[in-house]
Protein backbone atom coordinates (compact mmCIF):
# COMPACT_ATOMS: atom_id res chain seq x y z
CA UNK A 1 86.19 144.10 198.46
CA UNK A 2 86.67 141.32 196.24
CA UNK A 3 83.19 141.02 195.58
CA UNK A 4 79.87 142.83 194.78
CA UNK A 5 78.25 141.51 198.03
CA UNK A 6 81.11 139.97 200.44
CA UNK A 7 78.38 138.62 203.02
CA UNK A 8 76.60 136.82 200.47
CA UNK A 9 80.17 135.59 199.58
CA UNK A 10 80.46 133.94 203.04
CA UNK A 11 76.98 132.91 203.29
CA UNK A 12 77.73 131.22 199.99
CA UNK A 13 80.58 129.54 201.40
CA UNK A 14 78.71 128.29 204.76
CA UNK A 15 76.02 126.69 202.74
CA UNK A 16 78.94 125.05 200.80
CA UNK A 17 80.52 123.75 203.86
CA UNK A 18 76.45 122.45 205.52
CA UNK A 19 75.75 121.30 202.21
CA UNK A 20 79.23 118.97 202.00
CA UNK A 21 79.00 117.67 205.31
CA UNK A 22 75.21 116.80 205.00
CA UNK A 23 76.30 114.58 201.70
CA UNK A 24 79.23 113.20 204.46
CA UNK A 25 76.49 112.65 207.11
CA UNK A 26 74.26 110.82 204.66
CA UNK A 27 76.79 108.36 203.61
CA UNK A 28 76.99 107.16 207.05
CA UNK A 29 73.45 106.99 207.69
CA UNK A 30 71.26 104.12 208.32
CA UNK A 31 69.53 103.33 204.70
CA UNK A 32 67.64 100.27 203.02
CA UNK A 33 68.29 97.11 204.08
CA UNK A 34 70.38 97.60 207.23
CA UNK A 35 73.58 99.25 205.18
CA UNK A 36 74.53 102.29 205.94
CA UNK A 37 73.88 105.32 203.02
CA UNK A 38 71.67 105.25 200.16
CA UNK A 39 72.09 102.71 197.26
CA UNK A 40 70.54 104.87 194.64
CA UNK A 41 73.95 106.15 193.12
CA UNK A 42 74.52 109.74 192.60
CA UNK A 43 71.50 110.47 189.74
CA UNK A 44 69.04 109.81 192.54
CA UNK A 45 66.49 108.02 189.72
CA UNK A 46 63.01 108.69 191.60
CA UNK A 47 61.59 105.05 191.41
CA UNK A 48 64.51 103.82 193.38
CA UNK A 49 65.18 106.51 195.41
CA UNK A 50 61.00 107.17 196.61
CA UNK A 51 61.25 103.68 197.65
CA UNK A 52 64.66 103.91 199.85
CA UNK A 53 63.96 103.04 203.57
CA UNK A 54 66.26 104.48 205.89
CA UNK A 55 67.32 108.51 206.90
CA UNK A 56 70.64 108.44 204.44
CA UNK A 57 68.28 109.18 201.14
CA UNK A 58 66.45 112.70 202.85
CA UNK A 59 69.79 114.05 204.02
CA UNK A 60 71.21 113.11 200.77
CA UNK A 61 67.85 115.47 199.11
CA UNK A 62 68.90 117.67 201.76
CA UNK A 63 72.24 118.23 201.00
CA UNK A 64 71.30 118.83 197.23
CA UNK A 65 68.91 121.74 198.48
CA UNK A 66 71.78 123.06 200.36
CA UNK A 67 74.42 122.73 197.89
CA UNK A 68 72.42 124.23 195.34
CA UNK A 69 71.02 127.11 197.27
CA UNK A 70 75.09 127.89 198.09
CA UNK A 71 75.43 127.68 194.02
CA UNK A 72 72.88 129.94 193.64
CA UNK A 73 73.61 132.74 195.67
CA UNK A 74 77.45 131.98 194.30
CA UNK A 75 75.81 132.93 191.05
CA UNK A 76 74.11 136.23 192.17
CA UNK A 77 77.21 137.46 193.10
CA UNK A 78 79.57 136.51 190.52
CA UNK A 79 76.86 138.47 187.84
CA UNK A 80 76.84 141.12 189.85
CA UNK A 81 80.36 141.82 190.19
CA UNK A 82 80.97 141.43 186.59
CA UNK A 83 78.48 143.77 185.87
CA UNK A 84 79.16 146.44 188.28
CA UNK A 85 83.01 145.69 189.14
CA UNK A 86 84.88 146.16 186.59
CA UNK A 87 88.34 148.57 186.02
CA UNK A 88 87.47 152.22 185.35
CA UNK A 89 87.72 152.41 181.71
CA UNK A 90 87.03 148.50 180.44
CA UNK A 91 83.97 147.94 178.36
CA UNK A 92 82.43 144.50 178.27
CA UNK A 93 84.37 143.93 174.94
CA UNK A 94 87.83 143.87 177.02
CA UNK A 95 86.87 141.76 179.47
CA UNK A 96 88.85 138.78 179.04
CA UNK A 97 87.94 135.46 178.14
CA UNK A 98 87.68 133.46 181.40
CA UNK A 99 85.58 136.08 182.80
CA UNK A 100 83.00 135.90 180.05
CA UNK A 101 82.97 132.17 180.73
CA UNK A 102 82.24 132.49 184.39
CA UNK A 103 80.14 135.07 184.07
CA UNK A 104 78.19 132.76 181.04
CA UNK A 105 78.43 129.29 183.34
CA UNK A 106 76.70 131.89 186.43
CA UNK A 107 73.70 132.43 184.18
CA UNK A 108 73.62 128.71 183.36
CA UNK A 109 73.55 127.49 187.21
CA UNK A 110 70.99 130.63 187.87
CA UNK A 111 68.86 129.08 185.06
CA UNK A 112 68.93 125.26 185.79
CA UNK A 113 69.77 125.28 189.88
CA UNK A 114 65.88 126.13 190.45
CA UNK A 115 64.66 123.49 188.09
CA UNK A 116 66.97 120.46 189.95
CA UNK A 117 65.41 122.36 193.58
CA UNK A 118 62.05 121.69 192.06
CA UNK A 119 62.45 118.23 191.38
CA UNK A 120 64.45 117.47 194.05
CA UNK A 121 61.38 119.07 196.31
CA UNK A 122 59.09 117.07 193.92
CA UNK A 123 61.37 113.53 195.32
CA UNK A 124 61.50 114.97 198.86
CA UNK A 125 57.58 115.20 199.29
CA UNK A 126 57.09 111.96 197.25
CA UNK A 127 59.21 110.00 200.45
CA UNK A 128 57.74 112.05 203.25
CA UNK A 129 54.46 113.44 201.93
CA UNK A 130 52.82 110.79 200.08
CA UNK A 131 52.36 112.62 197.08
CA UNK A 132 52.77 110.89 193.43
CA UNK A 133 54.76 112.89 191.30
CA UNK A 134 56.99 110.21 190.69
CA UNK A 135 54.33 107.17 190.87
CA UNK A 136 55.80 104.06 188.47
């Protein structure tokens, strides 16, 4: 196999794929004002984007969730297959460069992917929930 957990691989990959065409979907989507999408740009800044009308902005969250789950689990795998999947005889020290830099960016999504899910959650519940996490 070509990686520590192949069906994680392809779940990885699905999410990628649901996650791309929900972003597609959303840009298409009735939003404020009659236009079709979200006119928030692509930081999502919460005091626009809680006050949004239309569907396009939640599938937009939406496909953030997704994406970022699919990045996630992308993560998992790529740390464990440098770990655990390496040639018989080569110590961490031979590992080549562009290995140490995926394997160092997969620790850096792992870290900040489930800070950007919380705040996206936080936006999500703002619009649906009535919450005021974001409340100008």
């Amino acid at each position: 196999p070509d990686m520590a957990f192949p069906r994680m691989n392809n779940l990885s990959f699905w999410l990628y794929v649901a996650g791309t065409s929900l972003g597609v979907v959303s840009m298409f989507s009735p939003g404020g004002n009659g236009l079709a999408g979200s006119g928030v740009g692509w930081v999502l800044y919460p005091p626009l984007s809680t006050t949004e009308a239309g569907m396009s902005m939640d599938l937009a969250i939406f496909a953030v969730h997704v994406s970022g789950a699919s990045s996630i689990l992308g993560a998992i795998n790529m740390i464990t297959t440098f770990l655990n999947m390496r040639a018989p005889g080569m110590t961490l020290f031979k590992v080549p460069l562009f290995s140490w830099s995926i394997f160092v960016t997969a620790w850096l999504i792992l870290l900040a992917l489930p800070v950007l899910a919380g705040a996206i959650t936080m936006l999500l519940a703002d619009r649906n929930f009535g919450t005021t996490f974001f409340d100008p």
